[in-house]
N, C-alpha and C. Protein backbone atom coordinates (compact mmCIF):
# COMPACT_ATOMS: atom_id res chain seq x y z
N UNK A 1 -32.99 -19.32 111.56
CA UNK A 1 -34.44 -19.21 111.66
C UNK A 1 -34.81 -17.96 112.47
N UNK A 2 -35.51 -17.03 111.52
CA UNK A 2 -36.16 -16.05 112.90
C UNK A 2 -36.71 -15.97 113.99
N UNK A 3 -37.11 -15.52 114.86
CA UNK A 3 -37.96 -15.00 115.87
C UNK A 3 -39.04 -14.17 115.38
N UNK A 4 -39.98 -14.45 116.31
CA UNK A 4 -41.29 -13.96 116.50
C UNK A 4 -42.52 -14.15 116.41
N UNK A 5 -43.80 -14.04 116.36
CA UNK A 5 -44.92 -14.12 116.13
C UNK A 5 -45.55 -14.73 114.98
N UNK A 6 -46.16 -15.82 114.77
CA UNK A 6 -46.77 -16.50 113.25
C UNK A 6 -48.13 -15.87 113.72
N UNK A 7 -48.85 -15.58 112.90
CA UNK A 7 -50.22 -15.48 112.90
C UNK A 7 -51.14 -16.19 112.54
N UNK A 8 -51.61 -17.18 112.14
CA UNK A 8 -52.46 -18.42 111.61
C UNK A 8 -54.14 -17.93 111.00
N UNK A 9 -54.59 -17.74 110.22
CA UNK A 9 -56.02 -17.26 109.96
C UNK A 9 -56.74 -18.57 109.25
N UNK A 10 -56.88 -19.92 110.05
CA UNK A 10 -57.68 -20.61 110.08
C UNK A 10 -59.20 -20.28 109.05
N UNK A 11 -58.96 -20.58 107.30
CA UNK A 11 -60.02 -20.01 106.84
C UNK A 11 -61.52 -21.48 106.78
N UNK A 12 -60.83 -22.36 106.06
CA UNK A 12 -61.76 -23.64 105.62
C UNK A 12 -61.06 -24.32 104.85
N UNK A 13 -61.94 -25.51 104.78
CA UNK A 13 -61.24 -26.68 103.90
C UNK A 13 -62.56 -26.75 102.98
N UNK A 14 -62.60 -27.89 102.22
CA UNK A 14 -63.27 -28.35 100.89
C UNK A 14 -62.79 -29.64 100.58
N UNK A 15 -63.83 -30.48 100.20
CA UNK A 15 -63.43 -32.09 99.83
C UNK A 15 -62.63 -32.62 100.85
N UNK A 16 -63.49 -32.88 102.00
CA UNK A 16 -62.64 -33.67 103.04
C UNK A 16 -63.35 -34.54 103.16
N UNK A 17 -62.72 -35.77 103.08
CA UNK A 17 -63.64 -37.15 103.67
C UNK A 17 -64.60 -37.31 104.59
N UNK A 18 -65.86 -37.82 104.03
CA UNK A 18 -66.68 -37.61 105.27
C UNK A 18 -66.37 -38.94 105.81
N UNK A 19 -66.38 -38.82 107.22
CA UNK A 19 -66.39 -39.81 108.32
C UNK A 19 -67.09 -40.44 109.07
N UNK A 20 -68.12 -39.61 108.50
CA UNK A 20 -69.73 -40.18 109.26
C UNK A 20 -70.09 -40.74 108.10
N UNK A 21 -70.58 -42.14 108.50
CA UNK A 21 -71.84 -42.72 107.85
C UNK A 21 -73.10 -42.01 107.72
N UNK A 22 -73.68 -42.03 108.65
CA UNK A 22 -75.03 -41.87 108.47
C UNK A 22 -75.27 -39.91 109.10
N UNK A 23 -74.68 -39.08 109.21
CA UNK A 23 -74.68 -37.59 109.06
C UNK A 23 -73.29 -37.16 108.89
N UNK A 24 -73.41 -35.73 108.72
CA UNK A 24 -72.43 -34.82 107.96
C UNK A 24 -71.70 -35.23 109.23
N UNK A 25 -69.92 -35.10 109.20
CA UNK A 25 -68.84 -34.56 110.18
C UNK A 25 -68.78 -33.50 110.49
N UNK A 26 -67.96 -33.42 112.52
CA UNK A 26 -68.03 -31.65 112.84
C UNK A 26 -67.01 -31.97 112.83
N UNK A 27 -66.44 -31.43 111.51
CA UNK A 27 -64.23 -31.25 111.79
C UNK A 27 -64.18 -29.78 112.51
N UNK A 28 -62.70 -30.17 112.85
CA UNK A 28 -62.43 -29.14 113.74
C UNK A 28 -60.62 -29.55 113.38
N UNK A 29 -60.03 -28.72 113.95
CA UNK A 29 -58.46 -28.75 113.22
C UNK A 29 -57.27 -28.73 114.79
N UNK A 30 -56.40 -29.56 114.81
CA UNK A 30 -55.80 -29.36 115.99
C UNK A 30 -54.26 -28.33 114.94
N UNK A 31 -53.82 -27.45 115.68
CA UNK A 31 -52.50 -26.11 115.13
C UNK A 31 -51.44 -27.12 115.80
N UNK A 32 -50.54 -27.15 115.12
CA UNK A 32 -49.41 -27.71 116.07
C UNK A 32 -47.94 -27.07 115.35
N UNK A 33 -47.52 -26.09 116.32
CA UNK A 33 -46.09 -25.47 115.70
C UNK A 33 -45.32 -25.58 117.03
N UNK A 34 -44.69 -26.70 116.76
CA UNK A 34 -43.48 -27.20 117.12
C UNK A 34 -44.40 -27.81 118.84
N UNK A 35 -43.61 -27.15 119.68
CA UNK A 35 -44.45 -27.60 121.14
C UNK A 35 -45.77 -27.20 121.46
N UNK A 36 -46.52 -25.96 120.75
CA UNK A 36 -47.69 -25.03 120.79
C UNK A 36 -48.58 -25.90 120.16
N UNK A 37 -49.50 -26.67 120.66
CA UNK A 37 -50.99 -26.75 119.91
C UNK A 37 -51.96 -25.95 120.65
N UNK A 38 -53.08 -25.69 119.49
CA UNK A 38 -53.89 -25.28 119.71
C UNK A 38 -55.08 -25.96 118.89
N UNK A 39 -56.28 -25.41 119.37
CA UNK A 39 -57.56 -25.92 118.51
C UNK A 39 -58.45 -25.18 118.04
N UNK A 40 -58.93 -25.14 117.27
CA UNK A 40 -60.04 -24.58 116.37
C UNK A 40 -61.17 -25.23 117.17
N UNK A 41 -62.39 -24.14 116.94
CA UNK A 41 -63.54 -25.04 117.32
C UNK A 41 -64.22 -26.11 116.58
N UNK A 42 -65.71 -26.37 116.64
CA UNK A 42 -65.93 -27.69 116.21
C UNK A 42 -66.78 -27.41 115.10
N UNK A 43 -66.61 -27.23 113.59
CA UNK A 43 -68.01 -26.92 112.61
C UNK A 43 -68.65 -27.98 112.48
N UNK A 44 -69.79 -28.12 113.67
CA UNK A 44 -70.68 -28.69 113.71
C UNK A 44 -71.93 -28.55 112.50
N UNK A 45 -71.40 -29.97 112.35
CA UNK A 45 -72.49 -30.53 110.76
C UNK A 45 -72.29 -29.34 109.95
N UNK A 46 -70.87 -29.40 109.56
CA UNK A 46 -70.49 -28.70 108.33
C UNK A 46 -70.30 -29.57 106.96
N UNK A 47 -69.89 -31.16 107.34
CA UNK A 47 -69.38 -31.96 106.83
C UNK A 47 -68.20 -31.52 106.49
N UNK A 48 -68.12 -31.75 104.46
CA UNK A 48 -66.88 -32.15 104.15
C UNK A 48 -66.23 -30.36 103.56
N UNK A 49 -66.84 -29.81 103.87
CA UNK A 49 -66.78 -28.45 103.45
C UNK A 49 -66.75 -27.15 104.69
N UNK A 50 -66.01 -27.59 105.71
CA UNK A 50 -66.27 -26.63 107.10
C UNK A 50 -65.63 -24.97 106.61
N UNK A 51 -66.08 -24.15 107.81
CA UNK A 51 -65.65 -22.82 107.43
C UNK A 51 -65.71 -22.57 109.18
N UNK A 52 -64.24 -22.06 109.16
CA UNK A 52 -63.92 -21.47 110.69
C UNK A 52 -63.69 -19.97 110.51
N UNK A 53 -62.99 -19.17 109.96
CA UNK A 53 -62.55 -18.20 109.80
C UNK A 53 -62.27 -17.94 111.42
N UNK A 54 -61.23 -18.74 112.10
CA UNK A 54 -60.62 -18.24 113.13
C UNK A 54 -59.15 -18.06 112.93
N UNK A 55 -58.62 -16.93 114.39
CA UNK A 55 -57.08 -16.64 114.60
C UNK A 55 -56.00 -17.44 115.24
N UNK A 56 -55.36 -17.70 115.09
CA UNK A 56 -54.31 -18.38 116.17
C UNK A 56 -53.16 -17.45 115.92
N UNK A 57 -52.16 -17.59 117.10
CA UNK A 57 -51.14 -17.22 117.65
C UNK A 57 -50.24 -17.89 118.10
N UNK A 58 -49.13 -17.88 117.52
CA UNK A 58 -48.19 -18.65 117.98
C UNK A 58 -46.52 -17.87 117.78
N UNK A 59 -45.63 -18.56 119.11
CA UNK A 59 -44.46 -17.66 119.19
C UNK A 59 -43.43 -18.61 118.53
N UNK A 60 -42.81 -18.29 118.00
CA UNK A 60 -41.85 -18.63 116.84
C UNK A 60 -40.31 -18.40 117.75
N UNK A 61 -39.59 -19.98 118.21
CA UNK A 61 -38.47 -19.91 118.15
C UNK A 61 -37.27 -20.54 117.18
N UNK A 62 -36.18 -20.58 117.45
CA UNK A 62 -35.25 -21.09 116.73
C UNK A 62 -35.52 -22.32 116.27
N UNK A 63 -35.45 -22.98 114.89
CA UNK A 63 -35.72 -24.36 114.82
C UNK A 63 -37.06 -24.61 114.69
N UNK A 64 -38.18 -23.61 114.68
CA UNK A 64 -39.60 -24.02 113.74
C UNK A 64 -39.79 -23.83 111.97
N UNK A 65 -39.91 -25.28 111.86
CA UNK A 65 -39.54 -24.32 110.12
C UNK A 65 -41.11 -24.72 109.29
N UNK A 66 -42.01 -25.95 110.12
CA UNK A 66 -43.57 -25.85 109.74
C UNK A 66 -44.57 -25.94 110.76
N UNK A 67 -45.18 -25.81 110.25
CA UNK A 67 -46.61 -25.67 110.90
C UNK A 67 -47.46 -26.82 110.56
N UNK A 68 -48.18 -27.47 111.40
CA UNK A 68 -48.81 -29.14 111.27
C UNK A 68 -50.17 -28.88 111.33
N UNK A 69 -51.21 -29.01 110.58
CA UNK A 69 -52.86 -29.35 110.55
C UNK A 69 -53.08 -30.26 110.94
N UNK A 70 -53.57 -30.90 111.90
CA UNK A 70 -54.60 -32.50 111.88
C UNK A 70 -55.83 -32.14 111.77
N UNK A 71 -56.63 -32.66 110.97
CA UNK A 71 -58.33 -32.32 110.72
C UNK A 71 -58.62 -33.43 111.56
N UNK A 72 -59.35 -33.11 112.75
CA UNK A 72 -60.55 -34.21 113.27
C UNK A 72 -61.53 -33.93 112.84
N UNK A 73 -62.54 -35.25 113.49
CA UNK A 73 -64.21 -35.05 113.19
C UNK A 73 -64.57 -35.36 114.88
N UNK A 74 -65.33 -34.66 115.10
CA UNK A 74 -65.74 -34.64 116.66
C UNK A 74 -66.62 -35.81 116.67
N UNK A 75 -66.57 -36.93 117.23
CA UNK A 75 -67.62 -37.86 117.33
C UNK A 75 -68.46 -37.90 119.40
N UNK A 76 -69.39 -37.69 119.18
CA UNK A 76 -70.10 -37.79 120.48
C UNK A 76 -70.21 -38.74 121.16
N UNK A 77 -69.49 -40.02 122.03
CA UNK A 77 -69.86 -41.02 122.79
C UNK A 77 -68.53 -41.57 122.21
N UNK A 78 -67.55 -41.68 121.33
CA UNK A 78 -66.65 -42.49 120.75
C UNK A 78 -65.70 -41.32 120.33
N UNK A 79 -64.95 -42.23 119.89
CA UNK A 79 -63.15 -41.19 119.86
C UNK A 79 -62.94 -40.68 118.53
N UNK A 80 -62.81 -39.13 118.58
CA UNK A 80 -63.01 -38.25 117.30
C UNK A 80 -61.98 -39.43 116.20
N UNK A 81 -62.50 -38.73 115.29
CA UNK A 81 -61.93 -39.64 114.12
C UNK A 81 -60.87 -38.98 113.16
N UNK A 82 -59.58 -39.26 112.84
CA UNK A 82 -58.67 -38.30 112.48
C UNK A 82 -58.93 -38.35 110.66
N UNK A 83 -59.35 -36.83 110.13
CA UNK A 83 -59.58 -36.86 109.01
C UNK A 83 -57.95 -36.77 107.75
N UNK A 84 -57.17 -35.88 107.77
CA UNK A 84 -55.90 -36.00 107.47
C UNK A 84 -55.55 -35.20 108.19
N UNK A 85 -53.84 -34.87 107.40
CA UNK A 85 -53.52 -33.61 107.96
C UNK A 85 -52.39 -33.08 106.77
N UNK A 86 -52.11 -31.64 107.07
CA UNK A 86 -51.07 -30.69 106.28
C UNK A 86 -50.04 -30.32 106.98
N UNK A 87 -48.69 -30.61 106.49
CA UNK A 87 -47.98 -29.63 106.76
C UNK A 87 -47.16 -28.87 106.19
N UNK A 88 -47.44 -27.46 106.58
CA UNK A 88 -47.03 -26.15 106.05
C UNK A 88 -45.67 -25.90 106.05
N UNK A 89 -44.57 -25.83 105.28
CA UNK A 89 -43.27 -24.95 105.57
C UNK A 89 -43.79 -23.38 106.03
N UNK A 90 -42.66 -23.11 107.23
CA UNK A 90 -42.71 -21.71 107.19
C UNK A 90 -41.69 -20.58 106.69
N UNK A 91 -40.75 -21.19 105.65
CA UNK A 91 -39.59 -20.50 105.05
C UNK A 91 -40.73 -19.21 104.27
N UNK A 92 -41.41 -19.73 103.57
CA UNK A 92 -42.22 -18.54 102.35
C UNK A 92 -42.71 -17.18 103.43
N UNK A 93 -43.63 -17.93 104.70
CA UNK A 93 -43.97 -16.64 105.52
C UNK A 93 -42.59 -16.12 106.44
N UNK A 94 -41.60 -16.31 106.25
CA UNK A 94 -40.48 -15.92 106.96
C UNK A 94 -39.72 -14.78 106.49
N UNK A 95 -39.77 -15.04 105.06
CA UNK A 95 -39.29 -14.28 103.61
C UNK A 95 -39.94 -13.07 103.57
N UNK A 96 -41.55 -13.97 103.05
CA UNK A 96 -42.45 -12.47 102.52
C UNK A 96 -42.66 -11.81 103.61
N UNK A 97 -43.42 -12.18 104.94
CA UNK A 97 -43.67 -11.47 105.65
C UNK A 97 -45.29 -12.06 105.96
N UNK A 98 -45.89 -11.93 104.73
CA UNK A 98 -47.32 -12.04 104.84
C UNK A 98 -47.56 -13.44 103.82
N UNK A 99 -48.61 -14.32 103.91
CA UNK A 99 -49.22 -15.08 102.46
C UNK A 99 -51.01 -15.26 102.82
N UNK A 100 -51.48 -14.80 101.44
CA UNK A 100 -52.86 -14.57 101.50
C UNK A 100 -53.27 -15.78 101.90
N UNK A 101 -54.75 -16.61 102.23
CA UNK A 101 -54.90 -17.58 102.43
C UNK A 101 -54.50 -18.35 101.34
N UNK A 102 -54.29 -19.26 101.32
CA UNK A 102 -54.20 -20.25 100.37
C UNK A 102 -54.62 -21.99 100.46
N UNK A 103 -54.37 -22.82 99.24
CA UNK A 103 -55.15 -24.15 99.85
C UNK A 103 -53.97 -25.15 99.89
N UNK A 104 -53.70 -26.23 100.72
CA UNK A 104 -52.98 -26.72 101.06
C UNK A 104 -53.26 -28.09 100.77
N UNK A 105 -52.90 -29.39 100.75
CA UNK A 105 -53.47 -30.55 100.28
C UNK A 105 -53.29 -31.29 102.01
N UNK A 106 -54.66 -31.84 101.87
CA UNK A 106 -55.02 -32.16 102.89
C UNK A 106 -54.75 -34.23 102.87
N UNK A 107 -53.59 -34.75 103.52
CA UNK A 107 -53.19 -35.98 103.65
C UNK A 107 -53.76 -36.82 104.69
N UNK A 108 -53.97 -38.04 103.67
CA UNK A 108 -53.91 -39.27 104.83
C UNK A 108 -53.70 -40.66 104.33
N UNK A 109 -52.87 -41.35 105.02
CA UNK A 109 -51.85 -42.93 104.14
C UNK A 109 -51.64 -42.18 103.03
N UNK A 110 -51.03 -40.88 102.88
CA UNK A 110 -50.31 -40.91 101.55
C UNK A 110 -51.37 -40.57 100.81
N UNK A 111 -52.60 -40.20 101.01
CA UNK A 111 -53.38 -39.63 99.66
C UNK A 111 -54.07 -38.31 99.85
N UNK A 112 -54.38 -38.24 98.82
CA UNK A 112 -55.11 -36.84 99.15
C UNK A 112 -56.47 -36.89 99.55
N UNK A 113 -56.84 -36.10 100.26
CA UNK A 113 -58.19 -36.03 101.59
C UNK A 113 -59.02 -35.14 101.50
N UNK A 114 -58.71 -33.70 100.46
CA UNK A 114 -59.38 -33.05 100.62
C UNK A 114 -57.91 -31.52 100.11
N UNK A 115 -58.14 -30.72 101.32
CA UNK A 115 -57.73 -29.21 101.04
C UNK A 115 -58.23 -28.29 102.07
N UNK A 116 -57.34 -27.74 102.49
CA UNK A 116 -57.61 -26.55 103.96
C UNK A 116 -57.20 -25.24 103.29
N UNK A 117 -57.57 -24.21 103.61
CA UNK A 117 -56.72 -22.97 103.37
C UNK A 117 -56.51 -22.04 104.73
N UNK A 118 -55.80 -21.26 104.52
CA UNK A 118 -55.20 -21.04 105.75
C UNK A 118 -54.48 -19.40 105.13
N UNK A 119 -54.29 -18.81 105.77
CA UNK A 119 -53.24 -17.55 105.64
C UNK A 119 -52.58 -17.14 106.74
N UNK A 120 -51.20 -16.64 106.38
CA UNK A 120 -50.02 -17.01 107.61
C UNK A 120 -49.85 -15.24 107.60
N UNK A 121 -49.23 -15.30 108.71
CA UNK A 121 -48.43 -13.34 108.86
C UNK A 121 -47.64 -13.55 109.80
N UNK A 122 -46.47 -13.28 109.62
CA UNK A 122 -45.29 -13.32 110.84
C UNK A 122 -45.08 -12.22 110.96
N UNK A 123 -44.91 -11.49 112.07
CA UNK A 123 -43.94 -10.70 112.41
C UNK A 123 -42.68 -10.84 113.45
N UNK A 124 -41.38 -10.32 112.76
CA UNK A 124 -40.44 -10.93 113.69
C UNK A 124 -39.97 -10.26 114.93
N UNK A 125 -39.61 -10.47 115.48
CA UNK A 125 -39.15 -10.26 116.96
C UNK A 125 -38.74 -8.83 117.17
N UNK A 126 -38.23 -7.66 117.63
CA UNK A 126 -37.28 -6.67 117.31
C UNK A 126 -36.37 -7.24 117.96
N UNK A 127 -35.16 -6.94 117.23
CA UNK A 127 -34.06 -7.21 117.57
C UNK A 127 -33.24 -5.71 119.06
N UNK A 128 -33.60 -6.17 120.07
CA UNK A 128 -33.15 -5.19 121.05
C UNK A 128 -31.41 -4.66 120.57
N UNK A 129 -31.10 -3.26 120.35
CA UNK A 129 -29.60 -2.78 120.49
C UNK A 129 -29.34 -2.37 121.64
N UNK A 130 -28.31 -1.84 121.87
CA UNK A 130 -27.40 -1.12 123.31
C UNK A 130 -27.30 0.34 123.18
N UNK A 131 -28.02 0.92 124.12
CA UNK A 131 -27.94 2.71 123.66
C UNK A 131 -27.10 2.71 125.18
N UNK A 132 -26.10 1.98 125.23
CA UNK A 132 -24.89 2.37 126.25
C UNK A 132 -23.70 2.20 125.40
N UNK A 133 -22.45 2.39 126.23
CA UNK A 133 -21.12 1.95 125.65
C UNK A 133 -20.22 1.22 126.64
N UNK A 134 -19.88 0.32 126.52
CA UNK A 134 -19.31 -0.47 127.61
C UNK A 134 -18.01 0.00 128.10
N UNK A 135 -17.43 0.37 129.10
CA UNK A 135 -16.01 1.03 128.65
C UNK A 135 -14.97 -0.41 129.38
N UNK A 136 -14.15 -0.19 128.47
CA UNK A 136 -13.55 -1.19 128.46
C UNK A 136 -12.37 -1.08 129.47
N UNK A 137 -12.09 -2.20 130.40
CA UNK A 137 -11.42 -2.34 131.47
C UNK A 137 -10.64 -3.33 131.58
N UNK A 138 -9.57 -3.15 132.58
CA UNK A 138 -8.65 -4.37 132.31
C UNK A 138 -8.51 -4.95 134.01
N UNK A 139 -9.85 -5.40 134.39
CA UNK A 139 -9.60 -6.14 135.95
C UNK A 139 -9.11 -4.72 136.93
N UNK A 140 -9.64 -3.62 136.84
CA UNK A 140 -9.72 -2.11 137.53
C UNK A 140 -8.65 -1.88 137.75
N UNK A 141 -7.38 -2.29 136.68
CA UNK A 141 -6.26 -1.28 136.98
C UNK A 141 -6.14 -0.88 135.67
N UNK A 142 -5.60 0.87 136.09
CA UNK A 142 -5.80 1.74 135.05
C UNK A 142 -4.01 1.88 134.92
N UNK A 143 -3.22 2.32 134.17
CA UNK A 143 -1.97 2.50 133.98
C UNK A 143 -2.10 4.30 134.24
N UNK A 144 -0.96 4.26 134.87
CA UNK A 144 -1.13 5.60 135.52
C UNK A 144 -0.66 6.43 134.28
N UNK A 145 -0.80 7.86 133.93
CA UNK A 145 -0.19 8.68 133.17
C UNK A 145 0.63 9.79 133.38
N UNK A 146 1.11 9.76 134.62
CA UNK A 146 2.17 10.14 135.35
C UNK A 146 3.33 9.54 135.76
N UNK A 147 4.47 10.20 134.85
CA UNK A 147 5.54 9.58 134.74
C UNK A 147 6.85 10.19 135.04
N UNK A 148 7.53 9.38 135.55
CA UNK A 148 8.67 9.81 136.73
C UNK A 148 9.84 10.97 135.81
């Protein structure tokens, strides 16, 4: 698995369950790659159709191979309500380098919920070289080259 930087471009979803009865939902998206979450803000009374067009950042070590969506709905006085969620492999952005946004199927008990899109950009780590030369030693004794 590489190293380095994922880029996340948080675009919108479409056909997401509304969760409110009686007004539109403010979803909002929790990022979760590997130990790193993060959050999107809240598209307040966007309903089932929100639009964030935000960035995230996240550092990429050994052993991340997706990226996790949970869609909440922000509820005011009571406990946000979990709309589904996606998760992304990151083998394709590891490969290409870049993937335009795209739409992802948005889960919950196993069904479909809706659809997020999202566009990924990694860049990987540089790999540091050695502009020295080690000289090689044997415990600081040298064999003499003076001979009897």
């Amino acid at each position: 698995m590489p190293q380095g930087t994922l880029e996340v471009v948080l675009v919108s979803a479409k056909g997401l369950e509304n969760t409110d009865f009686l007004s539109k939902m403010d979803p909002y998206v929790i990022l979760v790659c590997r130990t790193q979450e993060q959050k999107s803000s809240v598209a307040s009374g966007k309903g089932s159709d929100p639009v964030w067009n935000e960035n995230f950042v996240f550092n990429v070590s050994e052993g991340v191979s997706e990226l996790k969506l949970k869609i909440m709905d922000s509820d005011f006085g009571s406990h946000d309500d979990f709309v589904g969620e996606a998760t992304i492999p990151l083998e394709p952005v590891f490969v290409e380098g870049k993937l335009p946004p795209t739409a992802y199927n948005v889960v919950k008990d196993e069904e479909y919920r809706g659809e997020i899109r999202i566009g990924l950009t990694f860049t990987p780590e540089e790999s540091y070289t050695r502009d020295f030369e080690v000289e090689e030693s044997f415990g600081g004794w040298k064999q003499s080259s003076y001979m009897d």
